[in-house]
PDB file of N, CA and C in Angstrom:
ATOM      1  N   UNK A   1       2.347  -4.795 -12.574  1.00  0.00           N
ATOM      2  CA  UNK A   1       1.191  -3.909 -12.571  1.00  0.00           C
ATOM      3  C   UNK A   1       0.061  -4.488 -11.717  1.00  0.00           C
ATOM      4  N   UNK A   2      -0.262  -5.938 -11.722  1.00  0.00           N
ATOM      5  CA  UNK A   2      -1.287  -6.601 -10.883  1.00  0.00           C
ATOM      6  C   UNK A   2      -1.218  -6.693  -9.577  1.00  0.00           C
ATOM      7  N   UNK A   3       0.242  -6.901  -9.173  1.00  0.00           N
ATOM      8  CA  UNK A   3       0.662  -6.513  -7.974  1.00  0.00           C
ATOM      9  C   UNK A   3       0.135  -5.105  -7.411  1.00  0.00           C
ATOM     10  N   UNK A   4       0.829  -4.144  -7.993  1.00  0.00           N
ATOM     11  CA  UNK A   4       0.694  -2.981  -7.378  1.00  0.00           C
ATOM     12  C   UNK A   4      -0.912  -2.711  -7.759  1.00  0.00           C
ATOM     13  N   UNK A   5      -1.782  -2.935  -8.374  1.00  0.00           N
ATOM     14  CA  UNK A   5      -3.164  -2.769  -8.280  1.00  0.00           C
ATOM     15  C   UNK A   5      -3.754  -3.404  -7.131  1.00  0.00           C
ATOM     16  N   UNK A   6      -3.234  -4.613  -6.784  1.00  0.00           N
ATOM     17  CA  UNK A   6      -3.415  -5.234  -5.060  1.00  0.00           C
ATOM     18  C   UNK A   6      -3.430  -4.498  -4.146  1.00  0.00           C
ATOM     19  N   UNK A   7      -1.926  -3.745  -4.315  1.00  0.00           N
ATOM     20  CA  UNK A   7      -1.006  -3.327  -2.946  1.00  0.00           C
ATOM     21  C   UNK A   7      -2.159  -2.110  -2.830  1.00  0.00           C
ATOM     22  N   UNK A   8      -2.799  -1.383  -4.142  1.00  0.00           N
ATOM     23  CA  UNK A   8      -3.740   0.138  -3.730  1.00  0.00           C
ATOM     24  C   UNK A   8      -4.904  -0.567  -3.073  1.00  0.00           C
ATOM     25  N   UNK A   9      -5.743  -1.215  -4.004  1.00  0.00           N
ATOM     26  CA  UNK A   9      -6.699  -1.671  -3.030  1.00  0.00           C
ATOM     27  C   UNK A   9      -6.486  -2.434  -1.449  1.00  0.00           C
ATOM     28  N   UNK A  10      -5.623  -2.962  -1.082  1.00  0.00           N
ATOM     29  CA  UNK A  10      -5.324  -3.721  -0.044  1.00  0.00           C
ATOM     30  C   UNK A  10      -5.279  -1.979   0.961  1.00  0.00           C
ATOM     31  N   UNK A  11      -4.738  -0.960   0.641  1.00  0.00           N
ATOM     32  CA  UNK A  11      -4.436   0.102   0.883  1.00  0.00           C
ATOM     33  C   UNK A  11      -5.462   1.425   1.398  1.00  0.00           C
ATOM     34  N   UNK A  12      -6.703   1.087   0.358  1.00  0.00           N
ATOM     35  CA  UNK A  12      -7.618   2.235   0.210  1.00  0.00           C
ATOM     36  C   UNK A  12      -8.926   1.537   0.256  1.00  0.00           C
ATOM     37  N   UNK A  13      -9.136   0.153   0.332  1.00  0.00           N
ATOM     38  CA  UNK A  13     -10.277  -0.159   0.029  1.00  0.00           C
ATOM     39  C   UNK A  13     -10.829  -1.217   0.864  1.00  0.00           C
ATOM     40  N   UNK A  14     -11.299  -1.295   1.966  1.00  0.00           N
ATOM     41  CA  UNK A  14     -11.531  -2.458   3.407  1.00  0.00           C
ATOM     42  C   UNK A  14     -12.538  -3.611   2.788  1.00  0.00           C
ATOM     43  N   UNK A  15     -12.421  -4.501   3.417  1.00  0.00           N
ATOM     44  CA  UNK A  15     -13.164  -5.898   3.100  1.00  0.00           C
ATOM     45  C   UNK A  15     -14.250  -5.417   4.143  1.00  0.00           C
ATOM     46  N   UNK A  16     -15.555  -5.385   3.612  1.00  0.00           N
ATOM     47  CA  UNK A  16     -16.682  -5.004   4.929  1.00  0.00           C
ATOM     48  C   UNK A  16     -17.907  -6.360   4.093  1.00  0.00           C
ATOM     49  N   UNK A  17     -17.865  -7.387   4.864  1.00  0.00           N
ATOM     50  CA  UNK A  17     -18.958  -8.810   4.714  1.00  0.00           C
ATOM     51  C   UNK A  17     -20.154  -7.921   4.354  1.00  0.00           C
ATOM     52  N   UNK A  18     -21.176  -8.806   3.695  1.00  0.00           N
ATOM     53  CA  UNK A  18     -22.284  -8.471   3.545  1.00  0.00           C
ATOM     54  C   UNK A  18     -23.314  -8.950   4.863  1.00  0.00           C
ATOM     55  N   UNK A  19     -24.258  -8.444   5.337  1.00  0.00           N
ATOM     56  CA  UNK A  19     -24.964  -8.624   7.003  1.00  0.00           C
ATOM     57  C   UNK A  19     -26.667  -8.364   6.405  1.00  0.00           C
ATOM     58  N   UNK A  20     -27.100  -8.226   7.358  1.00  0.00           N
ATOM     59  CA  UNK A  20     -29.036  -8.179   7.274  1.00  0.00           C
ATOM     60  C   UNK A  20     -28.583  -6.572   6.965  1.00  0.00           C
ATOM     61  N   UNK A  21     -27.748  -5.743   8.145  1.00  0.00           N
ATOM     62  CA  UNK A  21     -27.763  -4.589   8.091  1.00  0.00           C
ATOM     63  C   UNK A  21     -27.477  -3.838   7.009  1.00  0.00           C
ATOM     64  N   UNK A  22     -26.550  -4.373   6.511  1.00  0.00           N
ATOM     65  CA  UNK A  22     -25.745  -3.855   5.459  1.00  0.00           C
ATOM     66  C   UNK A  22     -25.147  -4.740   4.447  1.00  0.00           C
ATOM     67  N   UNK A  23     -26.784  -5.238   3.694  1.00  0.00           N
ATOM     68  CA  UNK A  23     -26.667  -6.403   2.048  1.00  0.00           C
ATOM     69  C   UNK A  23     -25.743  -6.144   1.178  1.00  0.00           C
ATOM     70  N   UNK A  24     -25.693  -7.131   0.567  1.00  0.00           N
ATOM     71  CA  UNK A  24     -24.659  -7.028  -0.589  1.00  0.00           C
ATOM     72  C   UNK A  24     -25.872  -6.412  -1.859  1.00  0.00           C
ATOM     73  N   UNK A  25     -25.050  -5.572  -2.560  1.00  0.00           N
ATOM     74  CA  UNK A  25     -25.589  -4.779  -4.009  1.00  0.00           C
ATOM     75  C   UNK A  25     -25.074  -4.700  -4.818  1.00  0.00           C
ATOM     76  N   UNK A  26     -25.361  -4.790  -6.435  1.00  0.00           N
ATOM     77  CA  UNK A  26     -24.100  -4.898  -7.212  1.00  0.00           C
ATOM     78  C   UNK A  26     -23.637  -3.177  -7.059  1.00  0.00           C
ATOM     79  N   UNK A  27     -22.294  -2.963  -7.600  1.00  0.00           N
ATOM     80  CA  UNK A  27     -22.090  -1.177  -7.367  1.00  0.00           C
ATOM     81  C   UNK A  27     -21.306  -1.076  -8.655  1.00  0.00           C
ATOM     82  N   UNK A  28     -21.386   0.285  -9.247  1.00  0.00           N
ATOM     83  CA  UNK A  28     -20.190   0.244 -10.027  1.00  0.00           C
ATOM     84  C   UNK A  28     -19.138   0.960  -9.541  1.00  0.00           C
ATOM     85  N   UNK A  29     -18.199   1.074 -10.273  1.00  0.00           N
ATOM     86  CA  UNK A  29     -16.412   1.197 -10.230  1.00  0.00           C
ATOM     87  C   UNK A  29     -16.627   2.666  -9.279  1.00  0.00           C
ATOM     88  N   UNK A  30     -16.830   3.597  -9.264  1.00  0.00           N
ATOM     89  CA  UNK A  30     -17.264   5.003  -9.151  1.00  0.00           C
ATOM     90  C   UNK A  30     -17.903   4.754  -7.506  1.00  0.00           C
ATOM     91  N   UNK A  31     -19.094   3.543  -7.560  1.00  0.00           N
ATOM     92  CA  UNK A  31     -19.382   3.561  -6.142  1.00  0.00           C
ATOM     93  C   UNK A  31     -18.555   2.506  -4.980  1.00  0.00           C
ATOM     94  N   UNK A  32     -17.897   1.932  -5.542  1.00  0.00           N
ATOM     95  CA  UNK A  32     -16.884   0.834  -5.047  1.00  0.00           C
ATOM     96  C   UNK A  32     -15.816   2.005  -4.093  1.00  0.00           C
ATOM     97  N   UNK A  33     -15.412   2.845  -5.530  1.00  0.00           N
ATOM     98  CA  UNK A  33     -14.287   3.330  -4.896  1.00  0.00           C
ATOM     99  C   UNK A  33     -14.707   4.483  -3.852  1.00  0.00           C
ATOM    100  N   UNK A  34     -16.087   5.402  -3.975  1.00  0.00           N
ATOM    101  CA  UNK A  34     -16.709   6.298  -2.959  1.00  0.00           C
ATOM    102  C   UNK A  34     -16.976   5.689  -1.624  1.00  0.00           C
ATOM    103  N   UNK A  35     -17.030   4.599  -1.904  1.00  0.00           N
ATOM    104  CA  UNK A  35     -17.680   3.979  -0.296  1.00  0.00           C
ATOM    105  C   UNK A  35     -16.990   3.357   0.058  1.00  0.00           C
ATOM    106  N   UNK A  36     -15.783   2.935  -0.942  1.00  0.00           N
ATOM    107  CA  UNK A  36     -14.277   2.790   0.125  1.00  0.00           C
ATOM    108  C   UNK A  36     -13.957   1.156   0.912  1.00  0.00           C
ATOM    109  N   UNK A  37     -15.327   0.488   0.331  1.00  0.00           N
ATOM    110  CA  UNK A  37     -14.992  -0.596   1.292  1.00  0.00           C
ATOM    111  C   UNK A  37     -15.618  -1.434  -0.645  1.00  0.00           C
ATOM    112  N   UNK A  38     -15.414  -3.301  -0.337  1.00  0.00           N
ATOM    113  CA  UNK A  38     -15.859  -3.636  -1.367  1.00  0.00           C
ATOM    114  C   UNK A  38     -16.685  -4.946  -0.504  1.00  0.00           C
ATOM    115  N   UNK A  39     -17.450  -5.938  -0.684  1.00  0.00           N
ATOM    116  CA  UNK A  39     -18.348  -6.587   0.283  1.00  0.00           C
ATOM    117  C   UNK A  39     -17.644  -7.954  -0.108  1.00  0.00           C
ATOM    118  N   UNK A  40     -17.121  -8.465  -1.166  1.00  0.00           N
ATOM    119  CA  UNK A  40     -16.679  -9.836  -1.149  1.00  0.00           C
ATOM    120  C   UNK A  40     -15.973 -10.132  -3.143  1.00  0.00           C
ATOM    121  N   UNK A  41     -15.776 -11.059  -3.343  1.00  0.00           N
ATOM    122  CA  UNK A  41     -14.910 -11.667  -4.500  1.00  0.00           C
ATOM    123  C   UNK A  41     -15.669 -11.102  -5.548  1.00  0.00           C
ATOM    124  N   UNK A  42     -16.725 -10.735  -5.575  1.00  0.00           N
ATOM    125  CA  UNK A  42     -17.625  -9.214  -7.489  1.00  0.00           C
ATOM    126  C   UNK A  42     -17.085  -8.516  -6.995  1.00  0.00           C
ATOM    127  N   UNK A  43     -17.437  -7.506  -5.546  1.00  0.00           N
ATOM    128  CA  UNK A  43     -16.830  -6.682  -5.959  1.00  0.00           C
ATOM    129  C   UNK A  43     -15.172  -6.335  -6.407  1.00  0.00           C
ATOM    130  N   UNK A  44     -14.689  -7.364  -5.440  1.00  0.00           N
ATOM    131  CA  UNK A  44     -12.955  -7.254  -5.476  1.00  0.00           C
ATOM    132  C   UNK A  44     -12.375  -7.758  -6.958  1.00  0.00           C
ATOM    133  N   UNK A  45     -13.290  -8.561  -7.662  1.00  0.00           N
ATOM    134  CA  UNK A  45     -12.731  -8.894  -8.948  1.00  0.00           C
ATOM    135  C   UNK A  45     -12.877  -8.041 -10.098  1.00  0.00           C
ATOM    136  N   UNK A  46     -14.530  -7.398  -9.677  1.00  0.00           N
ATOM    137  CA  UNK A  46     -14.969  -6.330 -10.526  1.00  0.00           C
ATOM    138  C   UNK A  46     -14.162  -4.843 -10.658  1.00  0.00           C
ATOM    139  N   UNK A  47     -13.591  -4.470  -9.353  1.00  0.00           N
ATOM    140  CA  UNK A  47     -12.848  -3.530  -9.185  1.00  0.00           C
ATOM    141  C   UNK A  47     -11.134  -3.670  -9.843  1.00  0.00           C
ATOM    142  N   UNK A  48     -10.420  -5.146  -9.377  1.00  0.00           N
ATOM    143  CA  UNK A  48      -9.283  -5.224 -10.206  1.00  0.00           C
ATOM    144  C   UNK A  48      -9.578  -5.114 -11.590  1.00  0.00           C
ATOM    145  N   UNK A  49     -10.399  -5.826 -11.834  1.00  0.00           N
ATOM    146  CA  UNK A  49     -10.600  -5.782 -13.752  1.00  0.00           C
ATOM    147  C   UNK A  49     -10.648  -4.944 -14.528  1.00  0.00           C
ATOM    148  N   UNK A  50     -11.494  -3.766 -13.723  1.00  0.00           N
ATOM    149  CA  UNK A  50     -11.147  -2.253 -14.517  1.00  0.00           C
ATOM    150  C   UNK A  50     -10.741  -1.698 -14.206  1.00  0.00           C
ATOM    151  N   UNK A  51      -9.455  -1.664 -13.135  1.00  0.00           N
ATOM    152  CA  UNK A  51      -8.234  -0.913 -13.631  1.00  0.00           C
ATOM    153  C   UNK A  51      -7.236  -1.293 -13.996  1.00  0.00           C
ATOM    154  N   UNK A  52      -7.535  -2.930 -14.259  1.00  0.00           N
ATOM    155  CA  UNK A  52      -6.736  -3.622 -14.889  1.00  0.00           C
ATOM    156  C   UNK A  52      -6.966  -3.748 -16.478  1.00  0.00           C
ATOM    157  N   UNK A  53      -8.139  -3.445 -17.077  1.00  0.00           N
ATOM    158  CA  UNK A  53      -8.644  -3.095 -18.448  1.00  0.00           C
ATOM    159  C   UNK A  53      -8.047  -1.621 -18.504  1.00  0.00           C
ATOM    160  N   UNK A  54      -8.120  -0.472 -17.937  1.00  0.00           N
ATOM    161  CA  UNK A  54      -7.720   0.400 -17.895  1.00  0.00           C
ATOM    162  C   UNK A  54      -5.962   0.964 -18.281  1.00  0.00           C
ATOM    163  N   UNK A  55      -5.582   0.147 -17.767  1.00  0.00           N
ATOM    164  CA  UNK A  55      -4.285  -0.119 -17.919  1.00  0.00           C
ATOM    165  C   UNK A  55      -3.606  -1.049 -19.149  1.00  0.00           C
ATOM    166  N   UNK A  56      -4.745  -1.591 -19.878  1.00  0.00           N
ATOM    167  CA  UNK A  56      -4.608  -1.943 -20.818  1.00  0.00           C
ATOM    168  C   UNK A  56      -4.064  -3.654 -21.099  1.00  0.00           C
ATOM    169  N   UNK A  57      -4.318  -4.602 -19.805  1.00  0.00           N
ATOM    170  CA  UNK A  57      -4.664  -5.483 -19.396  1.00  0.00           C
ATOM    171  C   UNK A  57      -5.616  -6.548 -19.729  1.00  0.00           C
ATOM    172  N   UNK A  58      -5.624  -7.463 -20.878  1.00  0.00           N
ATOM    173  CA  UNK A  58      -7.044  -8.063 -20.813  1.00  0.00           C
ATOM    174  C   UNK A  58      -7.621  -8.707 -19.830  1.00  0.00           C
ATOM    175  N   UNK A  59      -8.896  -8.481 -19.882  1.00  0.00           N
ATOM    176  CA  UNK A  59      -9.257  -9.257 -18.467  1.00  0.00           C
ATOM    177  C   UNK A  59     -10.560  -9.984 -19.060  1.00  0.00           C
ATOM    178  N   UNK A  60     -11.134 -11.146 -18.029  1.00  0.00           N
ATOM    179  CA  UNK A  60     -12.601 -12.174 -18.323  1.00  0.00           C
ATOM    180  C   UNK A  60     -12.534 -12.329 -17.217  1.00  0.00           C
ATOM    181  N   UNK A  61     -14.490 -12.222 -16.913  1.00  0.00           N
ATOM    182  CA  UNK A  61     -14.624 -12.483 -15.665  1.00  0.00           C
ATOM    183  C   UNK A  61     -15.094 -13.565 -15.575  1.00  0.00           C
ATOM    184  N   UNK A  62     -15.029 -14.277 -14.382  1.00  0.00           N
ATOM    185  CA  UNK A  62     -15.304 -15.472 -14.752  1.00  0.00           C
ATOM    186  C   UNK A  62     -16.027 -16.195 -13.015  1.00  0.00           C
ATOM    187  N   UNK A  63     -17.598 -16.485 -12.753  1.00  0.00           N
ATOM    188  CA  UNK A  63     -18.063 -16.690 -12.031  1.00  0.00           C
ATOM    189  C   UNK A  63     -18.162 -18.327 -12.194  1.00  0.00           C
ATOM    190  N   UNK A  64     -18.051 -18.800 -10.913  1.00  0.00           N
ATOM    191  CA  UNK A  64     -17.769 -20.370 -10.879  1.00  0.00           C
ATOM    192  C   UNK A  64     -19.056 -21.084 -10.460  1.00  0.00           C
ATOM    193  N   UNK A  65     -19.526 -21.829 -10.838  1.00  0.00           N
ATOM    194  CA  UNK A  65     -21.208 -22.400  -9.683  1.00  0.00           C
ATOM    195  C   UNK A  65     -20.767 -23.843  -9.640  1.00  0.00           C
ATOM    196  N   UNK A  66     -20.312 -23.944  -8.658  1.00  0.00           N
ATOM    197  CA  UNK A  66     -20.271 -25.755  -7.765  1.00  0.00           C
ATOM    198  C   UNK A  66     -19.965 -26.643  -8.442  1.00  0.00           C
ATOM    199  N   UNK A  67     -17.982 -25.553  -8.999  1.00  0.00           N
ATOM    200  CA  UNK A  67     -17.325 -26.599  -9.541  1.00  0.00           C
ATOM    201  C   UNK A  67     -16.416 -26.987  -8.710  1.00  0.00           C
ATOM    202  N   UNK A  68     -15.731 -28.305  -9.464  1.00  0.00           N
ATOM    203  CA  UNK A  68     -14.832 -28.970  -8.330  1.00  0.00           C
ATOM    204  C   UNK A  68     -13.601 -28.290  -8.062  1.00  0.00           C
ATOM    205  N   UNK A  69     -13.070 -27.074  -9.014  1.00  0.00           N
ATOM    206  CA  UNK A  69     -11.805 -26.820  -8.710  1.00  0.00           C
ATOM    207  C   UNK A  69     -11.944 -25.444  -8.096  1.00  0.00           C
ATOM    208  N   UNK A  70     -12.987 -25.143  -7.085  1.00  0.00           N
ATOM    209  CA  UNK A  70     -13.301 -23.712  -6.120  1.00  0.00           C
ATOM    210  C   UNK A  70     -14.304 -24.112  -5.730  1.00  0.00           C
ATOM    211  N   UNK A  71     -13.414 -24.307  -4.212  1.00  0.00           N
ATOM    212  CA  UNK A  71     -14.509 -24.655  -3.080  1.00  0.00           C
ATOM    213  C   UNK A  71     -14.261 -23.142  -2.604  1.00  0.00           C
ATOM    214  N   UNK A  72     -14.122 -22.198  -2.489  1.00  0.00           N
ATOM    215  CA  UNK A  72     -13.751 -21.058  -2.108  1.00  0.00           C
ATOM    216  C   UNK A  72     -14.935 -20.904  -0.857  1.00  0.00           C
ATOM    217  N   UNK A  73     -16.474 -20.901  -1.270  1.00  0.00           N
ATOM    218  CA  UNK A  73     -17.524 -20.599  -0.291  1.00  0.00           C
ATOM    219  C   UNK A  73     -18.123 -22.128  -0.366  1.00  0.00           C
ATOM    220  N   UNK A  74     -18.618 -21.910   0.889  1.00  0.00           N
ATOM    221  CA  UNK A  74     -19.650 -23.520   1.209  1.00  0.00           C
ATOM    222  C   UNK A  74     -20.268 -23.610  -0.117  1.00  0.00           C
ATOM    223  N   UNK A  75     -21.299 -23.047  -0.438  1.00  0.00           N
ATOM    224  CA  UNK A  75     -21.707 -23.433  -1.636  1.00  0.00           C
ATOM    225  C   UNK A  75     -21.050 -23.527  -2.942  1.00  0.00           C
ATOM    226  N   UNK A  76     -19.509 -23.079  -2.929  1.00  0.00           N
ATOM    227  CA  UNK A  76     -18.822 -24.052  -4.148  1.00  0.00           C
ATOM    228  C   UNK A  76     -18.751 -22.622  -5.220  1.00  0.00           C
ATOM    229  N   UNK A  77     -19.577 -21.201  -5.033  1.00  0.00           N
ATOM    230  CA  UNK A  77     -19.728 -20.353  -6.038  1.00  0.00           C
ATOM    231  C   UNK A  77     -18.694 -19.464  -5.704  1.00  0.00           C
ATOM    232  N   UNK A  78     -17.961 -18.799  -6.708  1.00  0.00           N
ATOM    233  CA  UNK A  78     -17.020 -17.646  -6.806  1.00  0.00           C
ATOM    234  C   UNK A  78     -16.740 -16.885  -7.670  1.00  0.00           C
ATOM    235  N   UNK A  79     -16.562 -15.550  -7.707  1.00  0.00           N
ATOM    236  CA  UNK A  79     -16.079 -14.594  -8.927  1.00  0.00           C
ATOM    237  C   UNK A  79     -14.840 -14.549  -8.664  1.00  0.00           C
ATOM    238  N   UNK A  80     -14.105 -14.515 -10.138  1.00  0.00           N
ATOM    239  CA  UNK A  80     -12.839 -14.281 -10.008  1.00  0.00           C
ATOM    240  C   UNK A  80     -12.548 -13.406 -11.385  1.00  0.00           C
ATOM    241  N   UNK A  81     -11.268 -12.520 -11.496  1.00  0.00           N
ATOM    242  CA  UNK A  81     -10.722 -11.926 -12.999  1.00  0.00           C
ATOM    243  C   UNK A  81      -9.613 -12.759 -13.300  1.00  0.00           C
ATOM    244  N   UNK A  82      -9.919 -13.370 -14.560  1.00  0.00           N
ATOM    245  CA  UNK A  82      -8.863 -13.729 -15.299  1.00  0.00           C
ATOM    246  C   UNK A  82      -8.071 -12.478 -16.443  1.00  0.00           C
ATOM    247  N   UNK A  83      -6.685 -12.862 -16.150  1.00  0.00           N
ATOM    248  CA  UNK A  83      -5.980 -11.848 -16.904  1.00  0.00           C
ATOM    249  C   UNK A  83      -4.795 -12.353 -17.832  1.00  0.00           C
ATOM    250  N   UNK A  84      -4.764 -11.770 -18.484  1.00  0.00           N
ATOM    251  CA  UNK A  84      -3.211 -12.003 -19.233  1.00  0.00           C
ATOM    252  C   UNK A  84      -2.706 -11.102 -20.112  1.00  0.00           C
ATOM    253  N   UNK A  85      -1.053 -11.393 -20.586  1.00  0.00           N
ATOM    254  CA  UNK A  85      -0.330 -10.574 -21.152  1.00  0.00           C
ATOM    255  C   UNK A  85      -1.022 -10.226 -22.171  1.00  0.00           C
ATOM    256  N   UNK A  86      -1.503 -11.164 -23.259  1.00  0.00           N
ATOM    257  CA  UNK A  86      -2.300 -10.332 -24.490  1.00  0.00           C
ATOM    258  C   UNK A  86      -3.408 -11.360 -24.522  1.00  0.00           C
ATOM    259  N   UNK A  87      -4.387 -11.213 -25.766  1.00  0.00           N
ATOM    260  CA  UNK A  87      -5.790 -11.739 -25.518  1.00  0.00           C
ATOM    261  C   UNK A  87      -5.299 -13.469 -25.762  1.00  0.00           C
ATOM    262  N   UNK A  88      -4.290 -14.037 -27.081  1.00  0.00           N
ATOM    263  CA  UNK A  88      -4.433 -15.144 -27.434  1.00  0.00           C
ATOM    264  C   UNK A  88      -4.443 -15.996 -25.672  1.00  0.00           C
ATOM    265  N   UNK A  89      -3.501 -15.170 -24.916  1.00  0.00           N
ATOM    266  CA  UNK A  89      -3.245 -16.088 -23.234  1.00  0.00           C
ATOM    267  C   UNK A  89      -4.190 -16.306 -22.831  1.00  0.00           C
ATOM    268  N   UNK A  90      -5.188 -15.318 -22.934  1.00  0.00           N
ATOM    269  CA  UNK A  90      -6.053 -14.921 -22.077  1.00  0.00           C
ATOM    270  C   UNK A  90      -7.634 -16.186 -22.122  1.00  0.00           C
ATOM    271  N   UNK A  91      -7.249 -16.533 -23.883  1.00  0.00           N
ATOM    272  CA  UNK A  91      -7.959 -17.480 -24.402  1.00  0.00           C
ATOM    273  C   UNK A  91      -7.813 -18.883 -24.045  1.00  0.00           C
ATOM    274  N   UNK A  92      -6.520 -18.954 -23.799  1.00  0.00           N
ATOM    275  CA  UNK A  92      -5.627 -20.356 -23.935  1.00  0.00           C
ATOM    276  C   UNK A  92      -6.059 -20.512 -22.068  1.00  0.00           C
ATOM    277  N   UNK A  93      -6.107 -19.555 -21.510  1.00  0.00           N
ATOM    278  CA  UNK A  93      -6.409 -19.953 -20.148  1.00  0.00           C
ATOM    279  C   UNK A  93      -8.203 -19.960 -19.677  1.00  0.00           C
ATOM    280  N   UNK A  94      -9.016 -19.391 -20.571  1.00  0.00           N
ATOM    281  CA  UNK A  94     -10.490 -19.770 -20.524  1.00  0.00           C
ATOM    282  C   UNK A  94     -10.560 -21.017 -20.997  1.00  0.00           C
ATOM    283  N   UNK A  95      -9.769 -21.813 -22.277  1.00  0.00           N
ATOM    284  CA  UNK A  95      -9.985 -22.729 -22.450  1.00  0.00           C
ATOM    285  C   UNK A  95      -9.963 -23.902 -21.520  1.00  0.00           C
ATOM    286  N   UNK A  96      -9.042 -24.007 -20.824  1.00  0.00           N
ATOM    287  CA  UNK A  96      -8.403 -24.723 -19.665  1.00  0.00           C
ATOM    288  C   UNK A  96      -9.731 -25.140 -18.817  1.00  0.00           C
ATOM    289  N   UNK A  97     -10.670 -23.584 -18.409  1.00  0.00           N
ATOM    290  CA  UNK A  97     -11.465 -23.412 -17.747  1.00  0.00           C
ATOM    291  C   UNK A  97     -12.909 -24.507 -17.929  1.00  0.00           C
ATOM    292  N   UNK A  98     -12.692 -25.003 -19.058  1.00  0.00           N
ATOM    293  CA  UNK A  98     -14.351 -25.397 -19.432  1.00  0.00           C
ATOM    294  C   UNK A  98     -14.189 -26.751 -18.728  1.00  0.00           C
ATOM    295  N   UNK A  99     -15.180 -27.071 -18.003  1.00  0.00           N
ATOM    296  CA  UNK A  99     -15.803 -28.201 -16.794  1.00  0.00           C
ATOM    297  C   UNK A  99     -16.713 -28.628 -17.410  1.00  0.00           C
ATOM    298  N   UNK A 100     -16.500 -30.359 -18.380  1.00  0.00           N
ATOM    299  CA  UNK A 100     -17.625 -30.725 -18.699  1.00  0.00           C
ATOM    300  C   UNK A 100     -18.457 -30.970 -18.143  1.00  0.00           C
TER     301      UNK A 100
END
């Protein structure tokens, strides 16, 4: 199912950077999918997550600030969706997550 939630967005929904011209904003699900493009890792995580909640999927979102295991952007920060088969996984893999 996570797959093929990829394969649509990879499909219907363009990576367009955030610029002076055209800032990044938070959007919801409704304006993500109207404007067809998503600006970087919120929106792309924000968008899998609910139609991955939708589908009946648990999901946690989970934003990173200048830890050691996501260097993803120079400054070290990233959104990502965590998911799993049912919630206890879903727990067992936030736990993992905590960076003293």
């Amino acid at each position: 199912m996570l797959q093929a939630i990829g394969l649509w967005i990879d499909a219907h929904l363009v990576f367009r950077p955030d610029s002076s011209s055209n800032p990044y904003h938070w959007r919801d699900f409704d304006r993500i999918l109207s404007d067809g493009f998503y600006f970087a890792c919120a929106d792309h995580a924000f968008f899998v997550g609910e139609v991955a909640h939708a589908k009946g999927i648990p999901v946690v979102f989970v934003k990173t600030l200048d830890a050691d295991f996501d260097r993803t952007l120079d400054d070290g920060t990233h959104v990502v969706v965590i998911y799993a088969a049912d919630e206890a996984s879903l727990l067992r893999q936030l736990d993992q997550l905590v960076v003293p």
